[in-house]
C-alpha atoms as a PDB file:
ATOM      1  CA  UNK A   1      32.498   5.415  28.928  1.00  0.00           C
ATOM      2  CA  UNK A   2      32.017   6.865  25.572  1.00  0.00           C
ATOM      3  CA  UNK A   3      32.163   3.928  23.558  1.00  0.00           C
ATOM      4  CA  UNK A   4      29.261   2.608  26.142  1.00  0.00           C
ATOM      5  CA  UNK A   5      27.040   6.145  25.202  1.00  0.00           C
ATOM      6  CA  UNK A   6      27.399   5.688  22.055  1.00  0.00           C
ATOM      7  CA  UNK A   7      26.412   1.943  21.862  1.00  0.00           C
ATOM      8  CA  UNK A   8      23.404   3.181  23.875  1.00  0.00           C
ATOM      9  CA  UNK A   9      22.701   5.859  21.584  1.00  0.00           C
ATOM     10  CA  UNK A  10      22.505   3.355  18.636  1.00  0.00           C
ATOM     11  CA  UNK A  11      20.794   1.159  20.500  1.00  0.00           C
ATOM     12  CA  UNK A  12      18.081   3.934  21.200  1.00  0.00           C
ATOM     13  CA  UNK A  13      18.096   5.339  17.559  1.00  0.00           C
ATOM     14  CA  UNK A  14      17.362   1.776  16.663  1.00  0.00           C
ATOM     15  CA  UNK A  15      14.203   1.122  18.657  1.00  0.00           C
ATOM     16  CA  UNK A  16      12.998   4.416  18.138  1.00  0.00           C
ATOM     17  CA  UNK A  17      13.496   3.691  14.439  1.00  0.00           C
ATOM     18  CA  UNK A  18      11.425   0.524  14.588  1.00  0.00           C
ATOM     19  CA  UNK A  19       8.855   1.883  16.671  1.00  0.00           C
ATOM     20  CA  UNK A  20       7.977   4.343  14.559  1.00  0.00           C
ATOM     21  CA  UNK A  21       7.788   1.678  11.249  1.00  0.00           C
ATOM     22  CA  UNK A  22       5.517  -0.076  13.861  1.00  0.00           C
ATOM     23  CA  UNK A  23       3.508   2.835  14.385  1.00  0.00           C
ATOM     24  CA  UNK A  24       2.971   3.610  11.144  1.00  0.00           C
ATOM     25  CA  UNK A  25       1.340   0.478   9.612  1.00  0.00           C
ATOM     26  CA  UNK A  26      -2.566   1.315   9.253  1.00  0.00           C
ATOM     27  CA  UNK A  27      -5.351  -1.094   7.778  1.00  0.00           C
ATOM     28  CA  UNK A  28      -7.844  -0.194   5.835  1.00  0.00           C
ATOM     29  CA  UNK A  29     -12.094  -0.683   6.155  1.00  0.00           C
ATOM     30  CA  UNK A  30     -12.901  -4.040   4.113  1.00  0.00           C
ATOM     31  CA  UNK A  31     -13.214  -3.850   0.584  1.00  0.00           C
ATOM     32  CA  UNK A  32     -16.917  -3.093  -0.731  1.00  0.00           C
ATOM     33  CA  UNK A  33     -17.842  -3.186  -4.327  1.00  0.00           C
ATOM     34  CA  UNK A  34     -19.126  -4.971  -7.588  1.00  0.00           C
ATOM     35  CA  UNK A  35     -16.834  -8.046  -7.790  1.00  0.00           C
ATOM     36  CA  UNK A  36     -14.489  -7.405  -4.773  1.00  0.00           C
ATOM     37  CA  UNK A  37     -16.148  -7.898  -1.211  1.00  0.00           C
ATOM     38  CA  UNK A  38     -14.278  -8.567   1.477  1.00  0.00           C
ATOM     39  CA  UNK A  39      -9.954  -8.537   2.616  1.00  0.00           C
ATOM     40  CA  UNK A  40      -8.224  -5.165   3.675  1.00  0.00           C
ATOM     41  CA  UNK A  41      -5.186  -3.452   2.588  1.00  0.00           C
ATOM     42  CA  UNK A  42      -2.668  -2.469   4.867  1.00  0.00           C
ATOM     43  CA  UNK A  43      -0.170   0.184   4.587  1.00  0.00           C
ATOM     44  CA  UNK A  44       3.542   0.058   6.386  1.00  0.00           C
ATOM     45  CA  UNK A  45       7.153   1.081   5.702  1.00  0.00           C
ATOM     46  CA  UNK A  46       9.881  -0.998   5.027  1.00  0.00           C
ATOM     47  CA  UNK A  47      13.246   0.193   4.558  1.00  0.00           C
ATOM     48  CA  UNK A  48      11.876   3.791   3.851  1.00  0.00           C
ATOM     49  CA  UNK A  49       9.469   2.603   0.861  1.00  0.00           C
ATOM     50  CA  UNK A  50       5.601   3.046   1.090  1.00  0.00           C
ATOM     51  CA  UNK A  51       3.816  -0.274   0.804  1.00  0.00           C
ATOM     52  CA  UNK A  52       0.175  -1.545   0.741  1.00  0.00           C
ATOM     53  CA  UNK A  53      -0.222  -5.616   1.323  1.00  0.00           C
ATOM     54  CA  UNK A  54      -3.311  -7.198   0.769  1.00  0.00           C
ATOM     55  CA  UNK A  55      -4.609  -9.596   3.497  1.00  0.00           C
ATOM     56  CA  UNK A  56      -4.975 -13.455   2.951  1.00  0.00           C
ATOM     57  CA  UNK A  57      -8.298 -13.618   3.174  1.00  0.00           C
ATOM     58  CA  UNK A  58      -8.013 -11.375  -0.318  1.00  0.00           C
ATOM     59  CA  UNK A  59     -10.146 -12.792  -3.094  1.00  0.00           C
ATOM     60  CA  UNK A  60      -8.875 -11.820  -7.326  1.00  0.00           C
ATOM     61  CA  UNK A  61     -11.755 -10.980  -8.984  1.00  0.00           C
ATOM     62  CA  UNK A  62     -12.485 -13.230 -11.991  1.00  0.00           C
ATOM     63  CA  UNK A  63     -12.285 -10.039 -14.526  1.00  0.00           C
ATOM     64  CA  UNK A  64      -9.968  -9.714 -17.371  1.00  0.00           C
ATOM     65  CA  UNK A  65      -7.372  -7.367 -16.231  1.00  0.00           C
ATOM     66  CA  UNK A  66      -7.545  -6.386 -12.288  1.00  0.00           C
ATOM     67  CA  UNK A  67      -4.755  -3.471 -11.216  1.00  0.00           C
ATOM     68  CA  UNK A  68      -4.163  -1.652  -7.820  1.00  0.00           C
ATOM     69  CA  UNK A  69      -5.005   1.441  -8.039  1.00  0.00           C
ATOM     70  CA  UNK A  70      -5.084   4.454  -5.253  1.00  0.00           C
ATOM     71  CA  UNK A  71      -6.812   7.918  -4.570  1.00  0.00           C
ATOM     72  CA  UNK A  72      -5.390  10.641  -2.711  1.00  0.00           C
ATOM     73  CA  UNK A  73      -7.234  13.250  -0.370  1.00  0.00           C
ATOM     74  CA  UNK A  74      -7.119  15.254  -2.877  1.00  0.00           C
ATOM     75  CA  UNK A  75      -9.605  12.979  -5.309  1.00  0.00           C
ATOM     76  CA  UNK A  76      -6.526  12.241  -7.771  1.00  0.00           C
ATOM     77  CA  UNK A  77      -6.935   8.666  -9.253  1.00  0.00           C
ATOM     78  CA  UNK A  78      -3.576   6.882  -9.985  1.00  0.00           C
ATOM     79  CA  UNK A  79      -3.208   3.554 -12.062  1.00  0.00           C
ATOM     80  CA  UNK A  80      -1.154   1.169 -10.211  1.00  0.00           C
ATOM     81  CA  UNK A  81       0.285  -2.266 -11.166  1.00  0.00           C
ATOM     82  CA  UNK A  82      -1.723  -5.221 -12.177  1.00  0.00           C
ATOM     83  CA  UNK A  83      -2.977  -8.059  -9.780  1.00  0.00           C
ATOM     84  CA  UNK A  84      -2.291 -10.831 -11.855  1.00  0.00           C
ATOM     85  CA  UNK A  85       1.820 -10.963 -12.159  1.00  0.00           C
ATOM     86  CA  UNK A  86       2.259 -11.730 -16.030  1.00  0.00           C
ATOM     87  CA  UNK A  87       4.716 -14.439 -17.255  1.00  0.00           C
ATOM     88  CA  UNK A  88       5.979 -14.196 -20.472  1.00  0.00           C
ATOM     89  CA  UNK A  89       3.968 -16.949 -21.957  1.00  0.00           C
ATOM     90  CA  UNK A  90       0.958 -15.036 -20.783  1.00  0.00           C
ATOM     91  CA  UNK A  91      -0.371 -14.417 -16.970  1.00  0.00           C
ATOM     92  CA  UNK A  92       0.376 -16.582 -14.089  1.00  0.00           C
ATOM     93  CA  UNK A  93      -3.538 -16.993 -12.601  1.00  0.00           C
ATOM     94  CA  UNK A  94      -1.769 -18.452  -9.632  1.00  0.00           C
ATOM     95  CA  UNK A  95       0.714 -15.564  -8.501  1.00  0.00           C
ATOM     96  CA  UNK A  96      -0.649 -12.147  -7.885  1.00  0.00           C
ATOM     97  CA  UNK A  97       1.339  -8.882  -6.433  1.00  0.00           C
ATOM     98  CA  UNK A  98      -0.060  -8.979  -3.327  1.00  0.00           C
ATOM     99  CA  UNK A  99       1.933  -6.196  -1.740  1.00  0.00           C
ATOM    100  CA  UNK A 100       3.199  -2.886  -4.325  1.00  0.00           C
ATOM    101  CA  UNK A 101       5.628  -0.635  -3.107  1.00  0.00           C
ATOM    102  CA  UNK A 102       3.747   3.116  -3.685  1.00  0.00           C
ATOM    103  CA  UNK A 103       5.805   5.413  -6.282  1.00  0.00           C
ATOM    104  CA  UNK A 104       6.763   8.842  -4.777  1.00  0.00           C
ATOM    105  CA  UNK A 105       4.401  10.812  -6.987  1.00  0.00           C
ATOM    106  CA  UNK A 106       1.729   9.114  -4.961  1.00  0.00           C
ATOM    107  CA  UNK A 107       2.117  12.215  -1.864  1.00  0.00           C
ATOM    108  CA  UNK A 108      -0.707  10.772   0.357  1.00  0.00           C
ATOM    109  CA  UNK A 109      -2.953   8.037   0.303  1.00  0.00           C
ATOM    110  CA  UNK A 110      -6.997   8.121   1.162  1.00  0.00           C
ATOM    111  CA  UNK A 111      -8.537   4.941  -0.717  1.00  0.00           C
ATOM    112  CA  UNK A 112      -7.310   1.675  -2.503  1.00  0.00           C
ATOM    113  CA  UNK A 113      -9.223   0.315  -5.095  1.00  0.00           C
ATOM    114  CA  UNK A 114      -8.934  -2.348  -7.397  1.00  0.00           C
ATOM    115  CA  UNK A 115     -10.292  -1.240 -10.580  1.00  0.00           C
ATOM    116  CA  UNK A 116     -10.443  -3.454 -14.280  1.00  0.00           C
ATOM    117  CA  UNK A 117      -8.373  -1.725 -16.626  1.00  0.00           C
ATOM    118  CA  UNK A 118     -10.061  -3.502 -19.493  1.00  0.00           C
ATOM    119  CA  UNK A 119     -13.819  -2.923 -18.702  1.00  0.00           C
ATOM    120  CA  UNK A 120     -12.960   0.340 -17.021  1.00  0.00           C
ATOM    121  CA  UNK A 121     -14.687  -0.177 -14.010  1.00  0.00           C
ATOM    122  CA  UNK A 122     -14.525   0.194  -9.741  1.00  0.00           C
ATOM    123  CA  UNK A 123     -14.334  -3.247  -8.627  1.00  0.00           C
ATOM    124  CA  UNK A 124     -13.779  -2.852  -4.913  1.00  0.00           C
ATOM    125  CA  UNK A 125     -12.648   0.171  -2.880  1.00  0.00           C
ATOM    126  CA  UNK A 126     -11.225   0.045   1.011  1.00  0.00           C
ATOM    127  CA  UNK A 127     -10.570   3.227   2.964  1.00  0.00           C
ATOM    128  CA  UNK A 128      -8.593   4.246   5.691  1.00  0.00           C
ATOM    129  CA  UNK A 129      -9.669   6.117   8.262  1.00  0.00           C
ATOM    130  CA  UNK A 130      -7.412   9.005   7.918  1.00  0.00           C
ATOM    131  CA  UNK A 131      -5.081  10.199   5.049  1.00  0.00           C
ATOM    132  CA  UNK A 132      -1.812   8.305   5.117  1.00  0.00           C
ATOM    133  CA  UNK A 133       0.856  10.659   4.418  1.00  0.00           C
ATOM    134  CA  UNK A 134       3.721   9.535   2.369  1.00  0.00           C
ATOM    135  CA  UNK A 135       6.141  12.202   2.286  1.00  0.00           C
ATOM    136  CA  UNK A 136       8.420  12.943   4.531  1.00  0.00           C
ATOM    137  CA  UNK A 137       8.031  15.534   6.857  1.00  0.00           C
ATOM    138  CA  UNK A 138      10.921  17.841   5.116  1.00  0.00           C
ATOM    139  CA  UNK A 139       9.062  17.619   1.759  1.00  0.00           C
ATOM    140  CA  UNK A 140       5.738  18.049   3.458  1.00  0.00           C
ATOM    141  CA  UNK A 141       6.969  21.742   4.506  1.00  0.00           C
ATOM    142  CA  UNK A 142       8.389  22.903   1.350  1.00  0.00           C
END
């Protein structure tokens, strides 16, 4: 009888747990800008790590040196990794980090943009339609 409650209990802890990941994922307004125009970003959890994926309808912009980068409801700007995934004999035009796992100095999430580090300028920006929080609820209170 107990083993069976607990079982249960697992079993409910479980769903609840994947529910929730479920619930979480958000996707963002389409990408609007200069040189990128079209594909979403879409944030989820996996294994308790903040990620944003682009979709596969995501075009690289032909531009020297593409990165992620992100900008919290607060307006602050952070850098993120590149597009392009360099090789060591140079970059590999044919793989790109599609989906970056967000650092945890990143507390909140309002806009992804995909800016050229080289020419220092806004490619493309996507929104979402409401702040996505990354913290965790203890952290958010302290």
């Amino acid at each position: 009888m107990i083993r069976r409650a607990i079982h249960v209990g697992l079993l409910t802890v479980g769903a609840f747990a994947v529910t929730a990941s479920l619930a979480i994922a958000q996707t963002s307004t389409a990408f609007a800008g200069a040189k990128v125009n079209g594909g979403t970003v879409t944030h989820s959890v996996k294994d308790g790590k903040h990620m944003l994926t682009l979709s596969s309808d995501f075009q690289v912009p032909d531009t020297p040196d593409p990165h992620w980068q992100v900008v919290d409801s607060k307006g602050n700007v952070y850098l993120l990794q590149r597009l392009p995934v360099k090789s060591l004999g140079g970059i590999a035009k044919d793989r790109i980090n599609t989906s970056i796992v967000l650092p945890p100095y990143v507390k909140d999430v309002m806009k992804v943009q995909i800016y050229c580090a080289w020419a220092e300028a806004l490619l493309g920006e996507a929104s979402f339609k409401a702040s996505i929080t990354t913290e965790s609820p203890a952290a958010q209170g302290q």
